[in-house]
N, C-alpha and C. Protein backbone atom coordinates (compact mmCIF):
# COMPACT_ATOMS: atom_id res chain seq x y z
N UNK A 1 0.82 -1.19 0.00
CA UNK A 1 0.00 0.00 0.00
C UNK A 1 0.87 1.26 0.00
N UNK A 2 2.12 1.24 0.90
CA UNK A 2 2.68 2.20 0.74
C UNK A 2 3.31 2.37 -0.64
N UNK A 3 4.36 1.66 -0.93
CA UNK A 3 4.46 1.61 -2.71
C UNK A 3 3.61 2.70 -3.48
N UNK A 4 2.00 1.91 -3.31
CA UNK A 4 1.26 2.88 -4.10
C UNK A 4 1.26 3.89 -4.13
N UNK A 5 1.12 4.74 -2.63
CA UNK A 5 0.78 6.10 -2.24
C UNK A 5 2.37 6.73 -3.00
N UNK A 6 3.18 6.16 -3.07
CA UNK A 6 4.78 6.55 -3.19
C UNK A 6 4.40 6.89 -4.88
N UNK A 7 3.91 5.66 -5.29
CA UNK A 7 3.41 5.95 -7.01
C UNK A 7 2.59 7.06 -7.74
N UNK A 8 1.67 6.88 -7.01
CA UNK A 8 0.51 7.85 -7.34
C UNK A 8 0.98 9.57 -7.36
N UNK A 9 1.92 10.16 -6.34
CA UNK A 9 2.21 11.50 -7.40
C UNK A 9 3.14 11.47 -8.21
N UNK A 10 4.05 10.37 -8.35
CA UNK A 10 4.54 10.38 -9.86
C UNK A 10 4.15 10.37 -10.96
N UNK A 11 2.87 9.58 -10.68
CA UNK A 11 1.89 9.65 -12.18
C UNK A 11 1.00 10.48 -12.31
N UNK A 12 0.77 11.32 -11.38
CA UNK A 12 -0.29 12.66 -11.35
C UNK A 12 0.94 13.28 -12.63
N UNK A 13 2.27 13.76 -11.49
CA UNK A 13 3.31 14.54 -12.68
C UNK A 13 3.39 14.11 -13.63
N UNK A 14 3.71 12.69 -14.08
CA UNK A 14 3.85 12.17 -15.35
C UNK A 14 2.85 13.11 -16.49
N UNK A 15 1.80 12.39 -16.30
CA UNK A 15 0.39 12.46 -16.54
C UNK A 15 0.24 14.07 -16.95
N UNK A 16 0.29 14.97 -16.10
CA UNK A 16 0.44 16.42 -16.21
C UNK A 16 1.27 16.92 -17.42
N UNK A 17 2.46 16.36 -17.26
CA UNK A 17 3.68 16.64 -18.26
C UNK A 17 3.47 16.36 -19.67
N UNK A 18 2.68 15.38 -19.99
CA UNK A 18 2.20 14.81 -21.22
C UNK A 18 1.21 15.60 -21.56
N UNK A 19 -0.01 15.63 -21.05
CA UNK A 19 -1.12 16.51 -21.49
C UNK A 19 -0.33 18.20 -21.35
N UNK A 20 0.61 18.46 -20.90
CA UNK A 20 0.58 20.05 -21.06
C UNK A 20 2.04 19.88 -22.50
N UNK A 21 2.35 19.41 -22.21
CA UNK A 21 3.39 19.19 -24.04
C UNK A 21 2.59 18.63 -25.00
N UNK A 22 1.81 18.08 -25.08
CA UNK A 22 0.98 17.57 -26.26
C UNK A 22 0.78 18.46 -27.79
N UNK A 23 0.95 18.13 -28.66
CA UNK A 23 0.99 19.06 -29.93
C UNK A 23 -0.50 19.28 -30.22
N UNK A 24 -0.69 20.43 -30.60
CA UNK A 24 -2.48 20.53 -31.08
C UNK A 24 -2.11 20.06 -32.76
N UNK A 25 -3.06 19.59 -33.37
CA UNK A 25 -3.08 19.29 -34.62
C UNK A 25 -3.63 20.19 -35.07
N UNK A 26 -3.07 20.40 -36.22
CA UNK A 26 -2.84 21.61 -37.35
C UNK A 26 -3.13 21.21 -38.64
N UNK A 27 -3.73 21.80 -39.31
CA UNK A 27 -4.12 21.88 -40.93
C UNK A 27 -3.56 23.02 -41.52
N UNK A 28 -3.26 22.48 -42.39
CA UNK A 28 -2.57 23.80 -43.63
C UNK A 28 -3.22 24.22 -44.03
N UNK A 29 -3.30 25.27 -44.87
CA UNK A 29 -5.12 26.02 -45.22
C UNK A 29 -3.68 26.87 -46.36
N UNK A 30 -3.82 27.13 -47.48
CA UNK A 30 -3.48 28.14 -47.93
C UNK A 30 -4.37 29.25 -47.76
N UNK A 31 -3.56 30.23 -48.14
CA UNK A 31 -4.57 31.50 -47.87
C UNK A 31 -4.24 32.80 -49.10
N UNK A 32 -4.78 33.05 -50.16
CA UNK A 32 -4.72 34.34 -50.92
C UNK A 32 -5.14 36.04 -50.70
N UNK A 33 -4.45 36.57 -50.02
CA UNK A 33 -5.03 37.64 -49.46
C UNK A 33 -4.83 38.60 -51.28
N UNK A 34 -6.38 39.32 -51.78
CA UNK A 34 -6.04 40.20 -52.99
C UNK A 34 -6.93 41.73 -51.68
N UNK A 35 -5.51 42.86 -52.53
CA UNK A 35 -6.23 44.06 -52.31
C UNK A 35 -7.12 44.67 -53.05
N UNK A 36 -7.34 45.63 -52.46
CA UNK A 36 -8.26 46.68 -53.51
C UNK A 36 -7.01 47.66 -53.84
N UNK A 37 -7.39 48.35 -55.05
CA UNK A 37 -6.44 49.53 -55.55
C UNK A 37 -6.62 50.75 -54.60
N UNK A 38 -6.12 50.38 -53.61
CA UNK A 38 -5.75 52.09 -52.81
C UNK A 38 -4.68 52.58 -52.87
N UNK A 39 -4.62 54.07 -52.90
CA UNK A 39 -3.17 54.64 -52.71
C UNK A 39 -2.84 54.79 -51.21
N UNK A 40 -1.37 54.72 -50.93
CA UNK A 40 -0.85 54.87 -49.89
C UNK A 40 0.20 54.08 -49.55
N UNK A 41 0.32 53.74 -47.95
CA UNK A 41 1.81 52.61 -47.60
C UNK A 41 0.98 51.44 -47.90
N UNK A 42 1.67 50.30 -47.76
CA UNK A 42 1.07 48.99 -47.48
C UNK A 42 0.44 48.73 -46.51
N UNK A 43 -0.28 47.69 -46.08
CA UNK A 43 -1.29 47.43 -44.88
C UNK A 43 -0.89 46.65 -44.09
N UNK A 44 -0.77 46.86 -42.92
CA UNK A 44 -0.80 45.81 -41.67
C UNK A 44 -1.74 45.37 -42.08
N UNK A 45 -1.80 43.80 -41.94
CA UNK A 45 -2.48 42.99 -41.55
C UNK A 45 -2.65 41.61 -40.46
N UNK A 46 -3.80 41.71 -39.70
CA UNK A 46 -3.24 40.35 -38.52
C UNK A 46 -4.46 39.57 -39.16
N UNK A 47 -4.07 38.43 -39.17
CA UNK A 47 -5.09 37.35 -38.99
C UNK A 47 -5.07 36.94 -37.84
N UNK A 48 -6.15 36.72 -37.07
CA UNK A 48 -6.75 35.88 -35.68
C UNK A 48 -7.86 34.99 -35.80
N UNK A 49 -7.12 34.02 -34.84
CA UNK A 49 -8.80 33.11 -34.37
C UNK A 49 -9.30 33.53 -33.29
N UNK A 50 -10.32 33.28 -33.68
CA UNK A 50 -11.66 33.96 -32.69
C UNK A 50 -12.12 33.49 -31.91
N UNK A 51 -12.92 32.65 -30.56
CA UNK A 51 -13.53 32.16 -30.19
C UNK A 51 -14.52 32.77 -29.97
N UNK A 52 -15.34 31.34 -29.73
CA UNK A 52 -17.23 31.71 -29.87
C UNK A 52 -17.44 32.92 -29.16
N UNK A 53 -16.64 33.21 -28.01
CA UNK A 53 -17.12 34.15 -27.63
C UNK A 53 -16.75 35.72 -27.98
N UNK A 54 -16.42 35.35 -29.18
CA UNK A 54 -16.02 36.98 -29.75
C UNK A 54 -14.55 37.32 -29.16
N UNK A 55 -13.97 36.87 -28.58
CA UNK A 55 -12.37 37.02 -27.92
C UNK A 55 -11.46 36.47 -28.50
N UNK A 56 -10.21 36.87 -28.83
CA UNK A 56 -9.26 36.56 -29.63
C UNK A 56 -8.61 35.29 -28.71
N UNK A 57 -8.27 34.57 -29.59
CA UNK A 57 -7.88 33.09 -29.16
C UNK A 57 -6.45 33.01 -29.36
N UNK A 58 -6.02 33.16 -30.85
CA UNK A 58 -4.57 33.00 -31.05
C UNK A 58 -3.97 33.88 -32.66
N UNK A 59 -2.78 34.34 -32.66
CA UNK A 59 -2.60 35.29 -33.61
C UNK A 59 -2.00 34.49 -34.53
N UNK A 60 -2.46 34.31 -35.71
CA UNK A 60 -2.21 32.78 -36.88
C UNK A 60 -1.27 33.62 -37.91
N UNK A 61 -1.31 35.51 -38.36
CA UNK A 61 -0.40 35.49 -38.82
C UNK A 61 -0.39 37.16 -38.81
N UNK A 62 0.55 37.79 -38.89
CA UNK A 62 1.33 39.26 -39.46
C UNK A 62 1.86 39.49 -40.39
N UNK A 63 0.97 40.64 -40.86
CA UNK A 63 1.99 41.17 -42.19
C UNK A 63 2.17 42.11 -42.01
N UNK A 64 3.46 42.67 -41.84
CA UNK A 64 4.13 44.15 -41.38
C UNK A 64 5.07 43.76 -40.37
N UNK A 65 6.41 44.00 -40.41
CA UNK A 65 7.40 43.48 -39.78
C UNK A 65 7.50 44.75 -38.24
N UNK A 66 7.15 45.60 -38.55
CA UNK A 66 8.07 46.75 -38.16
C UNK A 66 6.96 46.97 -36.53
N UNK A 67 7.55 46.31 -35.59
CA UNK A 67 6.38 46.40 -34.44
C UNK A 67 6.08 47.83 -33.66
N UNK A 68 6.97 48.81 -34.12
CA UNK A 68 6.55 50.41 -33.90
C UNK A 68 4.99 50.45 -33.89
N UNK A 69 4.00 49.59 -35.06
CA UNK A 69 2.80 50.05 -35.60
C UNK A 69 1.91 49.02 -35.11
N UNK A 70 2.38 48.31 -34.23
CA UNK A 70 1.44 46.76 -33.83
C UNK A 70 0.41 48.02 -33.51
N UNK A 71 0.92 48.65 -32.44
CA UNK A 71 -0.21 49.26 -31.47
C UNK A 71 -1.39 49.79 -32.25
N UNK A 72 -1.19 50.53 -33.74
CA UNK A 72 -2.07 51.40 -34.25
C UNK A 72 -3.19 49.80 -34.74
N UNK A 73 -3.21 48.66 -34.07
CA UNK A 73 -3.88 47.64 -34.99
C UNK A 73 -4.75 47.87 -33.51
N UNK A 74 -5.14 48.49 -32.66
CA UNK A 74 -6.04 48.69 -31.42
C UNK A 74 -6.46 47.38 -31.07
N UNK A 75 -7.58 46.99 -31.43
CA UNK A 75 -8.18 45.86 -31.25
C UNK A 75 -7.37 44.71 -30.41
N UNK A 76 -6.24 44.21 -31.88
CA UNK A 76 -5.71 42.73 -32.03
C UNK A 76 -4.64 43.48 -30.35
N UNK A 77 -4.16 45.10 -30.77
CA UNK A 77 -3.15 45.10 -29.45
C UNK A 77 -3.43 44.86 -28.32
N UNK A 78 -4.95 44.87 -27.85
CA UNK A 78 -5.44 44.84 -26.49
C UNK A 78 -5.06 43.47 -26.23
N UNK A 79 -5.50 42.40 -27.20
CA UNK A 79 -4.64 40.95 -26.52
C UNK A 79 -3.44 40.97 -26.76
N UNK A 80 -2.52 41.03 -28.14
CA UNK A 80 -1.18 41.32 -28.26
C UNK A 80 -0.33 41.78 -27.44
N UNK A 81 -0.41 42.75 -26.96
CA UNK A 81 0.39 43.35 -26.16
C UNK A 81 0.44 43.09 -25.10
N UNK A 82 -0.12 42.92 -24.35
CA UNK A 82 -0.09 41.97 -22.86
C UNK A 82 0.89 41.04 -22.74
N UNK A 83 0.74 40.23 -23.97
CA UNK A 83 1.41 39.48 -23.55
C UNK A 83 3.08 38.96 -24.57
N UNK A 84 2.80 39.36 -25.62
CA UNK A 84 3.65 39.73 -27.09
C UNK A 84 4.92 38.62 -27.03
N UNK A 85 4.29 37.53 -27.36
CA UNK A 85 4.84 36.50 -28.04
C UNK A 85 5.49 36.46 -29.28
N UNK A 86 6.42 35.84 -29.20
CA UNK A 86 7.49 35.64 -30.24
C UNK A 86 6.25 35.65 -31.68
N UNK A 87 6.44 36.54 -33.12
CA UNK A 87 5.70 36.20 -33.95
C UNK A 87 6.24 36.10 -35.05
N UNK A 88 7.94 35.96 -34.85
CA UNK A 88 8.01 35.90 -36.33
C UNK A 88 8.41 34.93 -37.23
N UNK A 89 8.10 33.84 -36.72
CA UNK A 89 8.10 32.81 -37.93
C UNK A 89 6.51 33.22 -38.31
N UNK A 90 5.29 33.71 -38.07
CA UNK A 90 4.04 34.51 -38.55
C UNK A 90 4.19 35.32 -39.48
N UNK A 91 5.23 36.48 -39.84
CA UNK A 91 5.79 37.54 -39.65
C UNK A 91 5.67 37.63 -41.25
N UNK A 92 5.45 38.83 -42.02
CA UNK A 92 5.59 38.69 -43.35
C UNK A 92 5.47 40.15 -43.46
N UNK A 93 5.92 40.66 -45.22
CA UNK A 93 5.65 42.31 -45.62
C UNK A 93 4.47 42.93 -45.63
N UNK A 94 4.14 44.03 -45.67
CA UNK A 94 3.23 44.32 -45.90
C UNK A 94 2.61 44.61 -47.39
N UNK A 95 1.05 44.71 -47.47
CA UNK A 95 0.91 44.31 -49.24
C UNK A 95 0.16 46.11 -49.46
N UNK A 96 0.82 46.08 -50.48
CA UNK A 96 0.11 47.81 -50.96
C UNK A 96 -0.87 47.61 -52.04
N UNK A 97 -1.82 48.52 -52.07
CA UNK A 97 -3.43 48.92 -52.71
C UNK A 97 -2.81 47.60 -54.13
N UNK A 98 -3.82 46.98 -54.52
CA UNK A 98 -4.22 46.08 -55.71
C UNK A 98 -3.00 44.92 -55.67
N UNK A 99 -2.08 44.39 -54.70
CA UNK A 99 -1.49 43.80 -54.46
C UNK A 99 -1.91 42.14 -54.23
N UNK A 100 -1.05 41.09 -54.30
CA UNK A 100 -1.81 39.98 -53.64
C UNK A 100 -0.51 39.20 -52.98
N UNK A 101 -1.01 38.29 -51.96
CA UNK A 101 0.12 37.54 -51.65
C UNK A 101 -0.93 35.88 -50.95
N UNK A 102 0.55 35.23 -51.21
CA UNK A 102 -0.23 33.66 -50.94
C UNK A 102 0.46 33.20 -49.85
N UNK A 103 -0.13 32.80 -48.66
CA UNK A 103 0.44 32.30 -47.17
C UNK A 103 -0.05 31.27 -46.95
N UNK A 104 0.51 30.27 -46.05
CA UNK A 104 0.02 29.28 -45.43
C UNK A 104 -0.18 29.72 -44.03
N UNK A 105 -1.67 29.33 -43.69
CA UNK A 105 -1.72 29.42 -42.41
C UNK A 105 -1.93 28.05 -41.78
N UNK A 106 -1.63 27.95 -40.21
CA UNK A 106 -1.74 26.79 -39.70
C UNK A 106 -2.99 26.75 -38.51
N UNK A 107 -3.81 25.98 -39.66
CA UNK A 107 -4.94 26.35 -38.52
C UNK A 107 -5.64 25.02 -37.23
N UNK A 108 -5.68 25.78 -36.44
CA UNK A 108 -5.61 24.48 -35.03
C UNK A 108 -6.96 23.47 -35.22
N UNK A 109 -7.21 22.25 -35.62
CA UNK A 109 -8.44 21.56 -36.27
C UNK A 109 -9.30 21.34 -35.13
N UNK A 110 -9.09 21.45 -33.85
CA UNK A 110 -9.98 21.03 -33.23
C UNK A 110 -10.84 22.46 -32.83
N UNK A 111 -10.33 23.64 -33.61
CA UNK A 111 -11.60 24.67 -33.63
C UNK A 111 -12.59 24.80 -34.78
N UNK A 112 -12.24 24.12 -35.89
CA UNK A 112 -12.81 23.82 -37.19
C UNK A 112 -14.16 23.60 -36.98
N UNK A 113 -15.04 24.50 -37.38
CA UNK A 113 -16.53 23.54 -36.99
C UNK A 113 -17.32 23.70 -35.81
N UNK A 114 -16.24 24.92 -34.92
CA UNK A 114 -17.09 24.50 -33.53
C UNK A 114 -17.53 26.08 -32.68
N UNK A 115 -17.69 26.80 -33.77
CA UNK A 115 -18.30 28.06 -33.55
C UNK A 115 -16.93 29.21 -33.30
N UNK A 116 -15.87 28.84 -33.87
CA UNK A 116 -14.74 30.05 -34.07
C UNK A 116 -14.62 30.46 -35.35
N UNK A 117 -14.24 31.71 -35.21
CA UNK A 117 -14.21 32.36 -36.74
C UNK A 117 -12.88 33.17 -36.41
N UNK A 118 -12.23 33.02 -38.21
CA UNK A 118 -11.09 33.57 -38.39
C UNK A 118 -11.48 35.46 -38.87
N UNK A 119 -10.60 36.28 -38.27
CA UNK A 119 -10.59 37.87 -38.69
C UNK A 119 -9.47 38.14 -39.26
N UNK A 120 -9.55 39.24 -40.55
CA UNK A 120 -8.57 40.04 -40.50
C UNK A 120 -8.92 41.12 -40.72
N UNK A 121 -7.49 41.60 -39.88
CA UNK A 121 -7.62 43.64 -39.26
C UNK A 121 -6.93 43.99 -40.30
N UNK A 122 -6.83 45.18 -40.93
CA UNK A 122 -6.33 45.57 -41.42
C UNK A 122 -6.32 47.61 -41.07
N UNK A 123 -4.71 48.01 -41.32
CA UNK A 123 -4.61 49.29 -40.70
C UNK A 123 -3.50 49.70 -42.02
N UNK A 124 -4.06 50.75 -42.51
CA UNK A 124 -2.93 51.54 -43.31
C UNK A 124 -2.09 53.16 -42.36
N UNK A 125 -1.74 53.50 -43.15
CA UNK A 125 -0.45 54.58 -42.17
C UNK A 125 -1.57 55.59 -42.31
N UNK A 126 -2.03 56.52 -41.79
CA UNK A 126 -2.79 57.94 -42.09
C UNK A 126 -3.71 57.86 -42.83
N UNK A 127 -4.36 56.27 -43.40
CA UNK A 127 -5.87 56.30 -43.63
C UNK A 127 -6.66 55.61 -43.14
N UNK A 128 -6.67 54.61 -42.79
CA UNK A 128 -8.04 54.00 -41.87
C UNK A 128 -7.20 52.26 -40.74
N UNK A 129 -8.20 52.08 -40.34
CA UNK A 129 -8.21 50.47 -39.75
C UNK A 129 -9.61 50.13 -39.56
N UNK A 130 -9.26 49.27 -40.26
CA UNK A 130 -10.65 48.22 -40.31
C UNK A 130 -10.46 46.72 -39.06
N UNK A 131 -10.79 47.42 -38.23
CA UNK A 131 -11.23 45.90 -37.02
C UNK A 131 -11.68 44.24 -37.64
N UNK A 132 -12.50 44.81 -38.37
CA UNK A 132 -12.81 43.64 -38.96
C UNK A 132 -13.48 43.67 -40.35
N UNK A 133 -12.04 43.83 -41.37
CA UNK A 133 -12.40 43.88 -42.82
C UNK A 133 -12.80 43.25 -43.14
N UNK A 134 -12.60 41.58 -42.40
CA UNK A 134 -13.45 40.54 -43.03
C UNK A 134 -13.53 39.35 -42.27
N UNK A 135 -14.20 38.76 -41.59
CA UNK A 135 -14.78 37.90 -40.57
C UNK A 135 -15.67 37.01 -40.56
N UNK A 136 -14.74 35.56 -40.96
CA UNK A 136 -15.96 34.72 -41.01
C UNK A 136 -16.12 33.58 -40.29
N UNK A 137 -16.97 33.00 -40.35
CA UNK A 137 -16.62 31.65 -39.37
C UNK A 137 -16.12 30.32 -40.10
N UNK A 138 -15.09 29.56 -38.92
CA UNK A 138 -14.00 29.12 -39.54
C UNK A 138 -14.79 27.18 -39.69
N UNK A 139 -15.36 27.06 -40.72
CA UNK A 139 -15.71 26.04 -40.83
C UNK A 139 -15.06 25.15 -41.88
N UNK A 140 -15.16 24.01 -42.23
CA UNK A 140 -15.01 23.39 -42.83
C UNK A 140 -14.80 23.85 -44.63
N UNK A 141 -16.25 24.13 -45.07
CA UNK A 141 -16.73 24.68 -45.97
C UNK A 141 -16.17 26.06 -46.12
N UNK A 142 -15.58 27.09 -45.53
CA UNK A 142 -15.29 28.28 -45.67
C UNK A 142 -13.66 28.05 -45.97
N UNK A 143 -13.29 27.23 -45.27
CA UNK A 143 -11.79 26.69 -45.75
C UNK A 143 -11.56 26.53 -47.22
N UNK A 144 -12.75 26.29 -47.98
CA UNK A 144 -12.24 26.58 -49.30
C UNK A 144 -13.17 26.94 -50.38
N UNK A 145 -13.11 28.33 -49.51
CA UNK A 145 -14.12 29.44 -50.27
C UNK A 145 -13.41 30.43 -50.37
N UNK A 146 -14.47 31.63 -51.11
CA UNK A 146 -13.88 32.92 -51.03
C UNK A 146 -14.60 34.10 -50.52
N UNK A 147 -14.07 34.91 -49.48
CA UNK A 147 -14.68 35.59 -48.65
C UNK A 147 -14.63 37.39 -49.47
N UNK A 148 -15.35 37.76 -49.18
CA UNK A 148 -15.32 39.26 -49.50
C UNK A 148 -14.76 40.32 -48.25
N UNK A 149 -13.66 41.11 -48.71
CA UNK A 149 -13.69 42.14 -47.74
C UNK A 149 -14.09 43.19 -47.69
N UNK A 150 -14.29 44.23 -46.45
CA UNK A 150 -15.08 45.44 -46.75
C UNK A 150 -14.56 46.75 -46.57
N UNK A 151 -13.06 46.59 -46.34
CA UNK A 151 -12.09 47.57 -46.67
C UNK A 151 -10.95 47.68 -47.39
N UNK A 152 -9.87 47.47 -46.82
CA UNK A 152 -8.44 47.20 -47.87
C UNK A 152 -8.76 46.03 -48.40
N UNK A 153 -9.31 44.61 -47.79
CA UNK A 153 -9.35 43.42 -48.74
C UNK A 153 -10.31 43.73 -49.74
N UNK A 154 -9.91 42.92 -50.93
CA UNK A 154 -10.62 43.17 -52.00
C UNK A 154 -11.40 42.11 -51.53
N UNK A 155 -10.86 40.58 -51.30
CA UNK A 155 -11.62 39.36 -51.37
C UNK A 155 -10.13 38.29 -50.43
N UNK A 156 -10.38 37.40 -49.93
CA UNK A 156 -9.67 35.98 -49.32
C UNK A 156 -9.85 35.03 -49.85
N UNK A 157 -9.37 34.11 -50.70
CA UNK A 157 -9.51 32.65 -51.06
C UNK A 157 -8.93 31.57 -49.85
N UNK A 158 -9.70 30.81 -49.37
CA UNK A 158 -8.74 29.60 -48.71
C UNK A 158 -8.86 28.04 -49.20
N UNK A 159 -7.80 27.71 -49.47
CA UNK A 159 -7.45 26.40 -50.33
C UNK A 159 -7.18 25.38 -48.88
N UNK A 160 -7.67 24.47 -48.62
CA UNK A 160 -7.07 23.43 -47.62
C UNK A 160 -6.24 22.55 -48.76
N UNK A 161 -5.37 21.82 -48.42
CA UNK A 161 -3.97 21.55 -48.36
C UNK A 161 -4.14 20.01 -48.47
């Protein structure tokens, strides 16, 4: 009996150690971000996942290297900044008016389907930010569709992989 009691918080820790290292599974999703023809700098852009409850979950990608300007992205900074995790294997240029670029994002599958939706912010230098140029929910079916945006994005294609 004693043995046991001697066992039992080793395998609580064990046990702990495994479930908190565990890898989340990930899907590749390509992603086509096209602009609209605006004049000006290029656009920050963040992509985030969302949870159901409207609260930012996790930051899936950045475009705009230069973190002077995270802050002017308001929104995404209120979670960002708190806590400002390493982002730059995320990390990419920024795209100017009628531009396009093709990314892979890695998206976590066990939110697929279950009432989270992917956003992107978008903020230019001295003309606007859009909180949410384009916001949809991250299902199955939207993974390889094409979304409309309602400011700098012209439109989003996502290709699963």
């Amino acid at each position: 009996m004693k043995n046991i009691l001697k066992i039992i918080p080793a395998l609580l820790i064990v046990s702990f150690l495994i479930v908190g290292f565990t890898t989340v599974e990930k899907k590749s999703v390509k992603c086509m971000i096209q602009m609209t023809n605006y004049t000006g700098e290029g656009a920050y852009i963040i992509v985030s996942l969302i949870n159901p409850n409207g609260e930012y979950e996790e930051t899936l990608q950045v475009l705009g290297k230069d973190p002077e300007w995270y802050s002017e992205i308001s929104e995404w900074w209120k979670f960002y900044g708190k806590r400002r995790p390493n982002i730059d294997a995320i990390s990419g240029e920024t795209i100017s008016g009628g531009e396009r670029t093709v990314s892979v994002l890695q998206i976590p599958t066990d939110k697929i389907d279950k009432g989270y939706s992917l956003r992107f912010e978008t903020s230019v230098e001295d003309v606007k930010y859009y909180k949410d140029d384009l916001q949809f929910p991250l299902t199955s079916e939207n993974l390889k569709s094409k979304q409309e945006g309602k400011g700098f994005i012209r439109y989003v294609r996502m290709l699963t992989q």
